[in-house]
Structures are given as C-alpha cells and as structure tokens.
C-alpha atoms as a PDB file:
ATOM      1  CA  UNK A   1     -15.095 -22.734 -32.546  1.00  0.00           C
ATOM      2  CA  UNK A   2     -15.512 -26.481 -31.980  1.00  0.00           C
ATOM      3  CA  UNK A   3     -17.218 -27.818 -29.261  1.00  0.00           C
ATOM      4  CA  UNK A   4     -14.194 -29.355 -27.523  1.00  0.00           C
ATOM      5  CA  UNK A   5     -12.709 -25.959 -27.094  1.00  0.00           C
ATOM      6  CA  UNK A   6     -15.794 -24.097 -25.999  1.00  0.00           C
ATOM      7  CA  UNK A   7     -16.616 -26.756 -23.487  1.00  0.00           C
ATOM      8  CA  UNK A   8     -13.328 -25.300 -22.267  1.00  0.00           C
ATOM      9  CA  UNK A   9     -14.907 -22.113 -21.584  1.00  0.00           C
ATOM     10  CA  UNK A  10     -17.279 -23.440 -18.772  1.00  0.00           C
ATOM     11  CA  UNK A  11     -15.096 -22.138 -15.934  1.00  0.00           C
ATOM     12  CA  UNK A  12     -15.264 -18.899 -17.459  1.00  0.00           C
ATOM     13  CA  UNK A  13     -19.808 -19.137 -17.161  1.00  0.00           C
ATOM     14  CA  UNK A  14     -19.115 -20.805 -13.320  1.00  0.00           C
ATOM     15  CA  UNK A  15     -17.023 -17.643 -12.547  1.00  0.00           C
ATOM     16  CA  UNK A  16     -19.774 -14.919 -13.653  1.00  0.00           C
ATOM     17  CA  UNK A  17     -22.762 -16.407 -12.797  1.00  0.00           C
ATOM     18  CA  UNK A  18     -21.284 -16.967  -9.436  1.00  0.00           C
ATOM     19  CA  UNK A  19     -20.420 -13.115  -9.158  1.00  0.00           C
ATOM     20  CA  UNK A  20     -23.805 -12.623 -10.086  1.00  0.00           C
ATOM     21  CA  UNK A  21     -25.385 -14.455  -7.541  1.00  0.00           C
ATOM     22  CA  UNK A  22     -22.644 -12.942  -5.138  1.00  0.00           C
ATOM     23  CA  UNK A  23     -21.189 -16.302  -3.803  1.00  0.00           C
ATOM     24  CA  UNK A  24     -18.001 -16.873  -1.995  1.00  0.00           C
ATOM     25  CA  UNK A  25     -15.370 -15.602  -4.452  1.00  0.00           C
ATOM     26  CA  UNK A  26     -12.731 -17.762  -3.555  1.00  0.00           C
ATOM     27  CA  UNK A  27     -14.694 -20.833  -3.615  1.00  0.00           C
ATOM     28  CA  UNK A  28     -16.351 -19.827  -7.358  1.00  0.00           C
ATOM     29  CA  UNK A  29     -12.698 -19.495  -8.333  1.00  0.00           C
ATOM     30  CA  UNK A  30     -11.573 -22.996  -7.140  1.00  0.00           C
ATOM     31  CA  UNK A  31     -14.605 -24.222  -8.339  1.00  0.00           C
ATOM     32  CA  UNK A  32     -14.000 -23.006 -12.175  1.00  0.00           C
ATOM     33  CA  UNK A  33     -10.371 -23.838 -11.619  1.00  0.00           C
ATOM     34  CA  UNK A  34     -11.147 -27.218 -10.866  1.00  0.00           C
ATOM     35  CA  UNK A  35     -14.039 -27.522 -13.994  1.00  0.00           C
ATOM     36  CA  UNK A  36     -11.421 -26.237 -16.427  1.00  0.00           C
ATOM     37  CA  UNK A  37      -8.622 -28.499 -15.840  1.00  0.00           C
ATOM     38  CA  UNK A  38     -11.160 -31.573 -15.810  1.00  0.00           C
ATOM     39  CA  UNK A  39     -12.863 -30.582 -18.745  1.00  0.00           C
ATOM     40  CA  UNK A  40      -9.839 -29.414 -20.167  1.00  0.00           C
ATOM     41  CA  UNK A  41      -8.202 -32.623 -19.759  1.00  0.00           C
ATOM     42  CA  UNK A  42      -5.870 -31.725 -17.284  1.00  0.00           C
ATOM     43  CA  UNK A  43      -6.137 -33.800 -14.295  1.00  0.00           C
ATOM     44  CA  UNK A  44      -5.793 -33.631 -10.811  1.00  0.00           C
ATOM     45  CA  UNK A  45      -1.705 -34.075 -10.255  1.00  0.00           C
ATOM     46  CA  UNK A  46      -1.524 -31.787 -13.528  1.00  0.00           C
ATOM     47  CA  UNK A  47      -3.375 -29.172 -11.871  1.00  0.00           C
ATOM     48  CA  UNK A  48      -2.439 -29.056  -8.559  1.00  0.00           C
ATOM     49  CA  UNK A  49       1.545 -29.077  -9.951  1.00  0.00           C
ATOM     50  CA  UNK A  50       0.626 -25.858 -12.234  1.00  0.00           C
ATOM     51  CA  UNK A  51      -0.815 -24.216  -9.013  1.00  0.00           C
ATOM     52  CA  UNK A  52       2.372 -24.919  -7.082  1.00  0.00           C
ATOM     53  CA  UNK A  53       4.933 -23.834  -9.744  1.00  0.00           C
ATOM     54  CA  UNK A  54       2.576 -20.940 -10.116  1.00  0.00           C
ATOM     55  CA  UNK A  55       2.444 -19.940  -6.385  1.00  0.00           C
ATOM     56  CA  UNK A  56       6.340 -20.213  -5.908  1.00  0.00           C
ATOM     57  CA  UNK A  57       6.613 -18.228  -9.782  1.00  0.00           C
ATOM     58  CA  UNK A  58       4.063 -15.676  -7.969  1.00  0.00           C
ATOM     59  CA  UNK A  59       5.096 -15.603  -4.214  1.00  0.00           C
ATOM     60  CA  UNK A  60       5.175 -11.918  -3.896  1.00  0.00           C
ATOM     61  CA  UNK A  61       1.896 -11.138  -4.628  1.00  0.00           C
ATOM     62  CA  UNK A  62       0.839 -14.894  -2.723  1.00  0.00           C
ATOM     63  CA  UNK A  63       2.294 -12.635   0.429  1.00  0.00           C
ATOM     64  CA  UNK A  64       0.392  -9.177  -0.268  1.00  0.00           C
ATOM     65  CA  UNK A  65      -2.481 -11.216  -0.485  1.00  0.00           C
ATOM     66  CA  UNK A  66      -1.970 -12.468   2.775  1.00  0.00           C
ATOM     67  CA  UNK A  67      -1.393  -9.428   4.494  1.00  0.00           C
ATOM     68  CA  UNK A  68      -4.247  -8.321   3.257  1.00  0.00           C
ATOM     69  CA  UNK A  69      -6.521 -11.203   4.756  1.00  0.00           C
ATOM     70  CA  UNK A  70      -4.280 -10.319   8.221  1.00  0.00           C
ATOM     71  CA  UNK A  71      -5.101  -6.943   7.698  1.00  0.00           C
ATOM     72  CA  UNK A  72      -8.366  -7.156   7.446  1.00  0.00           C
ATOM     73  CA  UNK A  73      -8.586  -9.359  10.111  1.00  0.00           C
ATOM     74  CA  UNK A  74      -6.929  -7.227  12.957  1.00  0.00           C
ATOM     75  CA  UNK A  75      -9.214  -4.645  10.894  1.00  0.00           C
ATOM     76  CA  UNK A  76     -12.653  -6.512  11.767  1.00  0.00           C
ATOM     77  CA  UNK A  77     -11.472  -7.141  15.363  1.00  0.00           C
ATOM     78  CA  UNK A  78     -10.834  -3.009  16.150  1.00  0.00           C
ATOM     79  CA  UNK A  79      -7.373  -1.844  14.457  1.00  0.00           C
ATOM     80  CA  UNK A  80      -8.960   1.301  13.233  1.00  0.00           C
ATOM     81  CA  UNK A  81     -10.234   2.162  16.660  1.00  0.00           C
ATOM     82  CA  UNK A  82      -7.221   1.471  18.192  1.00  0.00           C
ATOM     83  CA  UNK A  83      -4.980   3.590  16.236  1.00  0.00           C
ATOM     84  CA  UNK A  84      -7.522   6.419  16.001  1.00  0.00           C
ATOM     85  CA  UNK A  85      -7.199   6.101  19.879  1.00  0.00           C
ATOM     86  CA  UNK A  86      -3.587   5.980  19.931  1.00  0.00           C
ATOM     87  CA  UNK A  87      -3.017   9.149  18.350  1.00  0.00           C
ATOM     88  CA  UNK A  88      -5.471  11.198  20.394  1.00  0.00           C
ATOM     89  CA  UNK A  89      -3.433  10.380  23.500  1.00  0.00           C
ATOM     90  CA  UNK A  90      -0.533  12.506  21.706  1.00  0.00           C
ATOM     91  CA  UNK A  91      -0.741  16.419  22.409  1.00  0.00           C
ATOM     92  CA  UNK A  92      -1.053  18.857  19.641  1.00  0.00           C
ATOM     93  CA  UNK A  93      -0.961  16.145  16.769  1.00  0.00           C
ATOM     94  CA  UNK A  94      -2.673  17.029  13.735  1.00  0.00           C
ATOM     95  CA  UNK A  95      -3.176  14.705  10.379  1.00  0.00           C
ATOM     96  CA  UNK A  96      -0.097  16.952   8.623  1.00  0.00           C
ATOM     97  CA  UNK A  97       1.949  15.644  11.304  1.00  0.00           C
ATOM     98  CA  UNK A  98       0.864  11.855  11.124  1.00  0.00           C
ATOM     99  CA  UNK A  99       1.673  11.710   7.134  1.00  0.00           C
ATOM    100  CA  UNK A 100       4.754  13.475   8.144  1.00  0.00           C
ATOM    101  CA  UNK A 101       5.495  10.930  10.938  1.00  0.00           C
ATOM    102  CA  UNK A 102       4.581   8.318   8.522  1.00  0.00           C
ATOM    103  CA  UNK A 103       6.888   9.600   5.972  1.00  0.00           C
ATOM    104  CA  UNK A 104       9.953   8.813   7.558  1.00  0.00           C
ATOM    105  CA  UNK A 105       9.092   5.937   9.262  1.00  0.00           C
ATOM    106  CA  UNK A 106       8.232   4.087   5.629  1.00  0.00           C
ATOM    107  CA  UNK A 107      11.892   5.454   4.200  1.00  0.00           C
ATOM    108  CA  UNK A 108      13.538   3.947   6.914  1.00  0.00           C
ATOM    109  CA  UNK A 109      11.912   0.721   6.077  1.00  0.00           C
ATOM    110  CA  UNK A 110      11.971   1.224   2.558  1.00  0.00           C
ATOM    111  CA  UNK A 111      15.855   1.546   2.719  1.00  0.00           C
ATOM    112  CA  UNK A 112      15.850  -2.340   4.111  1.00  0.00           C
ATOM    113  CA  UNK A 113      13.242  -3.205   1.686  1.00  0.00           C
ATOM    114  CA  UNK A 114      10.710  -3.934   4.018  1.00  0.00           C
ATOM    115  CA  UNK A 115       7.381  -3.276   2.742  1.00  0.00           C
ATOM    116  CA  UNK A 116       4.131  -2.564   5.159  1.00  0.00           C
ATOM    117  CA  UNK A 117       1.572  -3.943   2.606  1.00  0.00           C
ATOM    118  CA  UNK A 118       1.413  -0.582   0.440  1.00  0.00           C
ATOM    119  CA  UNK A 119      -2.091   1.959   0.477  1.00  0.00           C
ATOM    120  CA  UNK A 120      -4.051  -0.826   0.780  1.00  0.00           C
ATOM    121  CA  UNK A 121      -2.252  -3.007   3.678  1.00  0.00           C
ATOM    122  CA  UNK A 122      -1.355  -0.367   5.611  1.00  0.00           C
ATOM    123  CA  UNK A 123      -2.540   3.613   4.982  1.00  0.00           C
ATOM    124  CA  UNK A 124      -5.905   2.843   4.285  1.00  0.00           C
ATOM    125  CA  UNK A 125      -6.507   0.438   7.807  1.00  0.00           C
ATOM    126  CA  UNK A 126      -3.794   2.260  10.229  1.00  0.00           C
ATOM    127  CA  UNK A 127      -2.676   5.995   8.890  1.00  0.00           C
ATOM    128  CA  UNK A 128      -6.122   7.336   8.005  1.00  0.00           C
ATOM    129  CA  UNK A 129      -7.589   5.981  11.196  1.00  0.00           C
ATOM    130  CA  UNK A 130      -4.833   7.922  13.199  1.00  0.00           C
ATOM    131  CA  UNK A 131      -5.268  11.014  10.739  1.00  0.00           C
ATOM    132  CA  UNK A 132      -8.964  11.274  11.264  1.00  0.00           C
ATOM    133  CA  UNK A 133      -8.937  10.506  15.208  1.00  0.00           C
ATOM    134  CA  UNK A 134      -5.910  13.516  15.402  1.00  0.00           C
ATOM    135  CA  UNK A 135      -8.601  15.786  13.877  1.00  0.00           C
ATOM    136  CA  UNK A 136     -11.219  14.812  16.556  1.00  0.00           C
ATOM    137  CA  UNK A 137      -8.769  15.107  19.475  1.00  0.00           C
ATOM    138  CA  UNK A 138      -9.346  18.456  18.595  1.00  0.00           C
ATOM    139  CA  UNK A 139     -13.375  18.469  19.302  1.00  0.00           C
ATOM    140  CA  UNK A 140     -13.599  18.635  16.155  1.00  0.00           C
ATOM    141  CA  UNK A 141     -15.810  16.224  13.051  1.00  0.00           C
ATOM    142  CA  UNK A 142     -13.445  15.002  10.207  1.00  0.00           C
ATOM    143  CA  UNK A 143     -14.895  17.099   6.866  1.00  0.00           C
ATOM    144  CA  UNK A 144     -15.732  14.873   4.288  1.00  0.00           C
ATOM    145  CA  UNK A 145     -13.547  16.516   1.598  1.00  0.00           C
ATOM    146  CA  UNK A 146     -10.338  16.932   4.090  1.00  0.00           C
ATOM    147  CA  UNK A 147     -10.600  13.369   4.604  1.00  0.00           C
ATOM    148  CA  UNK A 148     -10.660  13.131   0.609  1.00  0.00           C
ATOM    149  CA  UNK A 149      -7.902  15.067   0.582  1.00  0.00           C
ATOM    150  CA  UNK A 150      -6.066  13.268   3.266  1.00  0.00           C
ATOM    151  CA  UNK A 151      -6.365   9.849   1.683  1.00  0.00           C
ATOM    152  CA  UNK A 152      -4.265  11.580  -1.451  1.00  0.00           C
ATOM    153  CA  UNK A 153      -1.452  13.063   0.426  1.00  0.00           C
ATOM    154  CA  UNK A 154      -1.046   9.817   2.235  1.00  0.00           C
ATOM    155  CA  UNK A 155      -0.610   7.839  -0.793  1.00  0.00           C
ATOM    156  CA  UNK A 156       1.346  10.192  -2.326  1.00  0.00           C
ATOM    157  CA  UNK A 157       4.078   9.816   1.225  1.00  0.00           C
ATOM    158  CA  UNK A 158       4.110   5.942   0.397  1.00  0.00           C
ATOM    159  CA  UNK A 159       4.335   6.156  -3.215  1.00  0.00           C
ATOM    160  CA  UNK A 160       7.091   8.830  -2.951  1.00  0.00           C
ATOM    161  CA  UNK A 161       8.559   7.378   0.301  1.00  0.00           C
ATOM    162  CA  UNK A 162       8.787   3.646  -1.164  1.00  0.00           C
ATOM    163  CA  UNK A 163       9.759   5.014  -5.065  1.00  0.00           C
ATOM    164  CA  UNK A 164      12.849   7.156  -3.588  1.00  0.00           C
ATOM    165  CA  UNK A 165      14.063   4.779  -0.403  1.00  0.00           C
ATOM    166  CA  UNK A 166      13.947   1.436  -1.675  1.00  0.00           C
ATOM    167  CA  UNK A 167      16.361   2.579  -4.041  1.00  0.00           C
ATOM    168  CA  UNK A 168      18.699   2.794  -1.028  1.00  0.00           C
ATOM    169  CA  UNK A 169      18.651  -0.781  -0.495  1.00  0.00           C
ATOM    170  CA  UNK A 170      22.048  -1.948  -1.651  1.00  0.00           C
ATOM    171  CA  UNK A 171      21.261  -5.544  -4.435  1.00  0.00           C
ATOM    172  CA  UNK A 172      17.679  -4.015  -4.787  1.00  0.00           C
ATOM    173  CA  UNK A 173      15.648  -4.513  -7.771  1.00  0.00           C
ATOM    174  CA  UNK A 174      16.170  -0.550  -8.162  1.00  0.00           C
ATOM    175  CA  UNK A 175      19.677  -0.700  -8.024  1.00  0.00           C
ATOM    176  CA  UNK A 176      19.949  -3.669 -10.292  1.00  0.00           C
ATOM    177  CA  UNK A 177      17.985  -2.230 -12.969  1.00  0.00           C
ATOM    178  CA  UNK A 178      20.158   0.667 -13.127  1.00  0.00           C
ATOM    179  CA  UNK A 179      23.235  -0.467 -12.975  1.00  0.00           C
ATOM    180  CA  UNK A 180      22.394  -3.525 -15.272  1.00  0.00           C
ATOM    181  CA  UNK A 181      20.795  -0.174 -18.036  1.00  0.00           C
ATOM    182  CA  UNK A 182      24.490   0.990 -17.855  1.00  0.00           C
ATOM    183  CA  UNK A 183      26.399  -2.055 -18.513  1.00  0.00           C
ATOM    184  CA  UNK A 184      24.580  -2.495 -21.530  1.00  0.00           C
ATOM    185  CA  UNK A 185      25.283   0.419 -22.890  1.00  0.00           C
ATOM    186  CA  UNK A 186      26.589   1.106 -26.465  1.00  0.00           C
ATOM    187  CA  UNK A 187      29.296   2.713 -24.567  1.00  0.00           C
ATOM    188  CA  UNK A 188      29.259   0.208 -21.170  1.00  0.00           C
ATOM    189  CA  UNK A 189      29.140   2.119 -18.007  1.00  0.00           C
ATOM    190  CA  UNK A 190      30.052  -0.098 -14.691  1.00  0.00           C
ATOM    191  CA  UNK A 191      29.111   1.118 -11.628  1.00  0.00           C
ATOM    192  CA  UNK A 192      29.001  -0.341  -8.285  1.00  0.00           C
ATOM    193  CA  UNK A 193      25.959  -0.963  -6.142  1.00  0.00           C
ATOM    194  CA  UNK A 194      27.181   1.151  -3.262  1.00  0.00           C
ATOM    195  CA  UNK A 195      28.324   4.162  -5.309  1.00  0.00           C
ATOM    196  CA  UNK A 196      24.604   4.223  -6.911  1.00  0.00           C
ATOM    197  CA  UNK A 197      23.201   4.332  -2.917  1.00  0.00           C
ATOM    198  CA  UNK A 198      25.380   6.524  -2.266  1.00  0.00           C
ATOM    199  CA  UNK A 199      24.663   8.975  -5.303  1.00  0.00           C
ATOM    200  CA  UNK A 200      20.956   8.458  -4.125  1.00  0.00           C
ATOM    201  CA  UNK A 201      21.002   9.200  -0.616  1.00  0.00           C
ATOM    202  CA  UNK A 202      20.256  12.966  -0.668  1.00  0.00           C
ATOM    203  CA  UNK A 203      17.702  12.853  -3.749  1.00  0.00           C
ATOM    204  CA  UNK A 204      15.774  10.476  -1.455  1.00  0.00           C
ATOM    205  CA  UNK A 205      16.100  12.661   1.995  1.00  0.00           C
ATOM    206  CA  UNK A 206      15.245  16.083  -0.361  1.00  0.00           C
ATOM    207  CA  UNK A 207      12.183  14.035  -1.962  1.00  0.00           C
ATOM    208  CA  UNK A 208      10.808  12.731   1.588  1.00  0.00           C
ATOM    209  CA  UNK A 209      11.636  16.122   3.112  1.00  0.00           C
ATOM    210  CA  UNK A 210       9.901  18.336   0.578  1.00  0.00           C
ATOM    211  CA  UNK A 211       6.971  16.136   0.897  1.00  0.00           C
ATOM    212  CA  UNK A 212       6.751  15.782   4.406  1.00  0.00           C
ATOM    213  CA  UNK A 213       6.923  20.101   4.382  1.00  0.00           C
ATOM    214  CA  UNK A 214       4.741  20.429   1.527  1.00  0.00           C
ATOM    215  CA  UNK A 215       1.570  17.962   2.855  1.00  0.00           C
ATOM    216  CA  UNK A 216       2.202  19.236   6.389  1.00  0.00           C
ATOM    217  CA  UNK A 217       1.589  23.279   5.137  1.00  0.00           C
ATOM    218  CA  UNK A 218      -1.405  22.067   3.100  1.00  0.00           C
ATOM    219  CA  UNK A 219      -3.024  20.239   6.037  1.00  0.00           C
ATOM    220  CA  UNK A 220      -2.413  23.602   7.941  1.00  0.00           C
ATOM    221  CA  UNK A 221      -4.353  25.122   5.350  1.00  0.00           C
ATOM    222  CA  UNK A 222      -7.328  22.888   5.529  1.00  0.00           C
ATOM    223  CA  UNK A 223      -7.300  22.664   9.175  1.00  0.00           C
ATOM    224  CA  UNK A 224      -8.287  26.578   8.910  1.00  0.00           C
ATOM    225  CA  UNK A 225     -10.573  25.914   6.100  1.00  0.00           C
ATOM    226  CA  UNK A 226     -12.765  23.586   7.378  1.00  0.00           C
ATOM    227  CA  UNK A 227     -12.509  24.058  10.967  1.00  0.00           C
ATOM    228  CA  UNK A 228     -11.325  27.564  11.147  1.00  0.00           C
ATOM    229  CA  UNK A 229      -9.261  28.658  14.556  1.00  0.00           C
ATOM    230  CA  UNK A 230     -11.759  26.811  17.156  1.00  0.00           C
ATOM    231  CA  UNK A 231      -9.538  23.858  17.082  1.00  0.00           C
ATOM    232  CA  UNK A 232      -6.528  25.668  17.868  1.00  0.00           C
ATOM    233  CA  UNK A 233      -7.955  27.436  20.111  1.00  0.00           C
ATOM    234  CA  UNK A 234      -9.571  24.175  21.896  1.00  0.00           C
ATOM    235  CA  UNK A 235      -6.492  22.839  21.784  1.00  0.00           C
ATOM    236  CA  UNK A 236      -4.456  25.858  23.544  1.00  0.00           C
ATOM    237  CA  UNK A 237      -7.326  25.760  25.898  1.00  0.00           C
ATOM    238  CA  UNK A 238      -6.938  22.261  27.218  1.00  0.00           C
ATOM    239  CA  UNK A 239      -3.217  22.888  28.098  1.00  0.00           C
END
C-alpha cells in the first residue's frame, strides 16, 4: 500500500485512539471526518455536499437518531419516574396488563405508520418503567429475572405489533413490496393496495390478540412465582 493511500487511513487511528481515551464520540467522529476528506483531498465544499446528500439519502435513521437524543433527554430530566408513577395511580394493574395495553396502542399507530422510536426510543425509557412501578404498586420489589423476562415480552409486542400493523397502512413499504413481488411474477398477479389491507386485517388483530393473551398468562405466572399470593392479597386488601 502506498503512502498516499495509507495516509488516508488517519481518520480511521483518530477514531480508535479517541474511543480509547473515551472522548466525546461525536466530536472524534467529526474530527476524523474532517482529517479524511483533507487528507484525502476532498475539500471543504466537497465534504460538507457529501454530508448533505448523505443526510437527505439517510433521513430516516437522521430522525431515530434524534429521538433518541430527545429521549434521552426527557429520560435524564425524570421520564422513567414519571411513568413508573403514572401507572401506580391505576388500580389492580400488573406488568401483563401494561404490555397488553401497549400492544394495542402501537397497532393502532402502526396502522398510520407512525413509529414511537422502536425498543430503544420508547419500551426501554417509558413501558419498562411503567411495568416495573405496576409491580411495586403492589408492595412488592421487581425480581431481577421477571424484569429479564419482561424486557423480552415487551419487545416481542413491538416487534410483533409493528411487523403485523404497519402492514395495514394502505402505500406502505409492506404493501408495496408485496404487491410489487406479484406483478413480477412469471405469471403477473395485480392486486390492489386496499384488497391486500383488507386480506391483512384479521391476521394482524389474531397476531396482536394472541400475544397480548399469551404475555398477559405468562406474567400471571411469574407474578405467583416470584412474589407468590402476598401481592394479590395486598392488593385485595387495600380496596
């Protein structure tokens, strides 16, 4: 390898040995992106243009990035504490019933196409706090591997929730796909965008439904596991 393209490789040595020393991550990355385009003869207006078409080329994940930084944010200034509190002001709620609540609140969205920012933008800062504070409503500490637990059946709700609903959205990438598959066809198959929502519709409710019955009994099951009847019973006591 000659020189000139090695010399290349700088921003590559300014991004780990800035990992290593544990500086600010986004500033190491402007840093090497900044290096490599001088170095790499680039330029300034060369750069910066590649950045833009890249950022409008990239949007969607420009925007999950952001709500991530909001997120995290609202996160850093008491969102966890907040929802944990709101769902101990509801009677008899349990964490079966918050993935369950969750469940059909995400296909309804899905169905538009609105996203919430996914397990990490949303379940991990907002539905876990609210499953874990529903479990100390009842008096009671959240077990280490029920919270485990939890954290997999509420992923599995917005993986299954999103997967199934979004499909619903009529000129959805979903739809698109599929219906695009057909025309191309050896044998061309044209269908149109509303008759493949339609055809969805009760694969998505039976999906979200069977899940929704399915986590709720196994929370049941671990509420009894790990906490035995005391909650129940500390909960038919305070009514």
């Amino acid at each position: 390898m000659e020189f000139a393209e090695m010399i290349t490789l700088v921003g590559v040595l300014i991004v780990i040995v800035g990992f290593a020393l544990r500086l600010d991550a986004i500033l190491i990355i402007m840093l090497a992106a900044v290096v490599t385009a001088l170095v790499g003869g680039l330029g300034i207006e060369a750069m910066l243009t590649t950045l833009g078409s890249s950022f409008v080329a990239n949007r969607a994940m420009t925007i999950f990035i952001l709500i991530l930084l909001v997120i995290g944010t609202l996160e850093r200034n008491g969102l966890r504490e907040s929802a944990a509190k709101l769902i101990s002001k509801v009677k008899g709620s349990s964490p079966g019933m918050v993935i369950g609540s969750y469940g059909i609140l995400r296909s309804v969205f899905a169905a538009f196409n609105v996203s919430f920012g996914g397990v990490a933008g949303f379940v991990r800062p907002v539905v876990m706090p609210m499953m874990e504070g529903a479990i100390e409503a009842k008096g009671e500490k959240p077990n280490e591997e029920h919270v485990e637990a939890l954290k997999g059946m509420s992923a599995g709700m917005e993986n299954i929730a999103w997967f199934f609903c979004q499909v619903l959205f009529v000129g959805g990438a979903g739809g698109l796909l599929v219906q695009s598959t057909l025309a191309n066809l050896p044998e061309p198959i044209h269908v149109e965008l509303l008759d493949l929502v339609i055809a969805v519709i009760p694969v998505a409710v039976f999906a979200v439904v069977l899940s929704i019955v399915v986590y709720y009994l196994r929370d049941r099951a671990m509420m009894k596991k790990y906490y035995g009847k005391s909650a129940n019973n500390k909960e038919g006591g305070n009514k």
